[in-house]
N, C-alpha and C. Protein backbone atom coordinates (compact mmCIF):
# COMPACT_ATOMS: atom_id res chain seq x y z
N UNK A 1 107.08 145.54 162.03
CA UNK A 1 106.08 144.77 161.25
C UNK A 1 105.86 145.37 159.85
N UNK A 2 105.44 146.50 159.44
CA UNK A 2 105.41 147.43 158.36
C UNK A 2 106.48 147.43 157.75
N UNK A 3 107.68 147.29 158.02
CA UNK A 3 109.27 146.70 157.02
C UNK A 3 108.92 145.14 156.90
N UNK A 4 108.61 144.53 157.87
CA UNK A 4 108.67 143.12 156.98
C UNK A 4 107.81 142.76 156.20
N UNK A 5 106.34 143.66 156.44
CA UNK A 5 105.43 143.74 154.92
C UNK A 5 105.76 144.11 153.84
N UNK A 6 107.30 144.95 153.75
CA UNK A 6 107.07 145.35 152.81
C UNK A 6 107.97 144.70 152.00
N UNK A 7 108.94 144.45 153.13
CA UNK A 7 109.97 143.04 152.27
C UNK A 7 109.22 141.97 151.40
N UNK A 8 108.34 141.64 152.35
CA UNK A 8 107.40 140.58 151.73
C UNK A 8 107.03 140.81 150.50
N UNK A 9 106.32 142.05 150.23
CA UNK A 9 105.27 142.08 149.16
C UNK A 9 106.56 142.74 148.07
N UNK A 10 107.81 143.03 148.00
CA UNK A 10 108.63 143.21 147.19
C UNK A 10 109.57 142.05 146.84
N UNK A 11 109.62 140.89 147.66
CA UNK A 11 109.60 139.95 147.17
C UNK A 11 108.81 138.70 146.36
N UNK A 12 107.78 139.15 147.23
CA UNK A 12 106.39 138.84 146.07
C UNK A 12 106.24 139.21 144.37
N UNK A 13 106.42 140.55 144.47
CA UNK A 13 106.32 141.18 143.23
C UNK A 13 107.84 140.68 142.23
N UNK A 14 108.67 140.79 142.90
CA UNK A 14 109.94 139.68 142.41
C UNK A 14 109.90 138.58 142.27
N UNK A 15 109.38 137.88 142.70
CA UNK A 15 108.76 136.52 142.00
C UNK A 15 107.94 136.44 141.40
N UNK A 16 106.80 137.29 141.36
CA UNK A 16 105.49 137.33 140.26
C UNK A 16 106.04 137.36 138.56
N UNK A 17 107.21 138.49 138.73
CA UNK A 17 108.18 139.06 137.45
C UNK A 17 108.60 137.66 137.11
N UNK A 18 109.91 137.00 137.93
CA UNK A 18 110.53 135.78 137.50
C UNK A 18 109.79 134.93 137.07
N UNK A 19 108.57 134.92 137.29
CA UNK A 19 107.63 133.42 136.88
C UNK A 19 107.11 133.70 135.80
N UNK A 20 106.79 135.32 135.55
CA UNK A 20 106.22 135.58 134.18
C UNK A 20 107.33 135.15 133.32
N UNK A 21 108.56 135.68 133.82
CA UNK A 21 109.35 135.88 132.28
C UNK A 21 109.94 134.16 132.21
N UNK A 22 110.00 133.48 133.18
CA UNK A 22 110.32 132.06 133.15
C UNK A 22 108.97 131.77 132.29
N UNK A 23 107.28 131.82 132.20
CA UNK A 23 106.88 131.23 131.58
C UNK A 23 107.29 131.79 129.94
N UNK A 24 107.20 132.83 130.25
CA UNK A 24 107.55 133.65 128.63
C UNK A 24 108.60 133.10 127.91
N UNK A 25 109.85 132.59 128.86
CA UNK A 25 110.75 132.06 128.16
C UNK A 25 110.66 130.58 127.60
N UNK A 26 109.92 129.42 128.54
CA UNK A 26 109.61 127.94 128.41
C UNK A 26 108.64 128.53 126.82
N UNK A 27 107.37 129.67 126.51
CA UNK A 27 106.72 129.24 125.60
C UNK A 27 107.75 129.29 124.38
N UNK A 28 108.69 130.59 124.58
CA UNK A 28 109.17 131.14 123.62
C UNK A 28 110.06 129.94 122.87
N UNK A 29 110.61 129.15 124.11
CA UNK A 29 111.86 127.55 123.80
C UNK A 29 110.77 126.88 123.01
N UNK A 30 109.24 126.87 123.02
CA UNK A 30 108.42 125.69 122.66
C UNK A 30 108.09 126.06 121.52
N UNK A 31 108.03 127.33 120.70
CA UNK A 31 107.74 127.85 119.81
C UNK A 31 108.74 127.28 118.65
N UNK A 32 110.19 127.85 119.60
CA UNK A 32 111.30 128.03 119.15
C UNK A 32 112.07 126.61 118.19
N UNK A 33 111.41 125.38 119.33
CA UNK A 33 111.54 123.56 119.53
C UNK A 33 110.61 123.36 118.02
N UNK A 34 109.35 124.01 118.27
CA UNK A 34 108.01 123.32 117.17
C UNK A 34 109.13 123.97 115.91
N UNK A 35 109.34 125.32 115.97
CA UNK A 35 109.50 125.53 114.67
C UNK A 35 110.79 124.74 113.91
N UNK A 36 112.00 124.18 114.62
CA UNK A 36 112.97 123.49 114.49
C UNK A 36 112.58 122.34 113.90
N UNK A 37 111.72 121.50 115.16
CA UNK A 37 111.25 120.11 114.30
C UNK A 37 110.31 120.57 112.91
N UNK A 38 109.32 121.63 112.62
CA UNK A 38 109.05 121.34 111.07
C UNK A 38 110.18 121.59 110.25
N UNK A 39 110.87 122.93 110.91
CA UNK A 39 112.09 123.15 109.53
C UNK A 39 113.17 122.04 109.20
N UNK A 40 113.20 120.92 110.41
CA UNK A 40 113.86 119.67 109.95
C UNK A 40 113.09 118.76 109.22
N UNK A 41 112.12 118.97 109.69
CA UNK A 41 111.29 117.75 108.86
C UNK A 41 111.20 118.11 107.52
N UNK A 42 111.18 119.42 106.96
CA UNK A 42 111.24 120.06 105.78
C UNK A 42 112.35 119.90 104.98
N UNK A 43 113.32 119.80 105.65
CA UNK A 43 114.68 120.01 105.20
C UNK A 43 114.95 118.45 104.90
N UNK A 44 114.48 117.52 106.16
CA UNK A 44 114.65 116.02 105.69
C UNK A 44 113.67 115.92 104.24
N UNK A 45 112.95 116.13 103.98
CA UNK A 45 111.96 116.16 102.92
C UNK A 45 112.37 116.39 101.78
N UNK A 46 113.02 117.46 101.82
CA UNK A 46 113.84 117.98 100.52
C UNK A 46 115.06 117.37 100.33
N UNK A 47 115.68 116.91 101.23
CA UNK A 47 117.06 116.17 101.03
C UNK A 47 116.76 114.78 100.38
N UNK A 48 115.31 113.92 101.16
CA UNK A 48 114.86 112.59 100.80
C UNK A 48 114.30 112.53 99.04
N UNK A 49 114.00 113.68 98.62
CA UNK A 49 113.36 114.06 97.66
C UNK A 49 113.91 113.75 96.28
């Protein structure tokens, strides 16, 4: 019983990690997305100009 707690809670803690750095990565793509669409919209701006 005390090994499969501990499997548990080290797989726990291995998924706690993956979900952080999965959200860390989705904000980092959304940051990454926003800053793309202004620097296009900028760039369309200056080209339309």
């Amino acid at each position: 019983m005390p090994a499969v707690s501990a499997l548990f809670l080290t797989k726990l803690k291995i998924g706690l990690v993956m979900s952080r750095k999965l959200r860390y990565n989705i904000s980092c793509r959304k940051m990454l997305k926003a800053f793309d669409i202004s620097h296009g919209q900028r760039f369309k701006f200056k080209n339309s100009s």
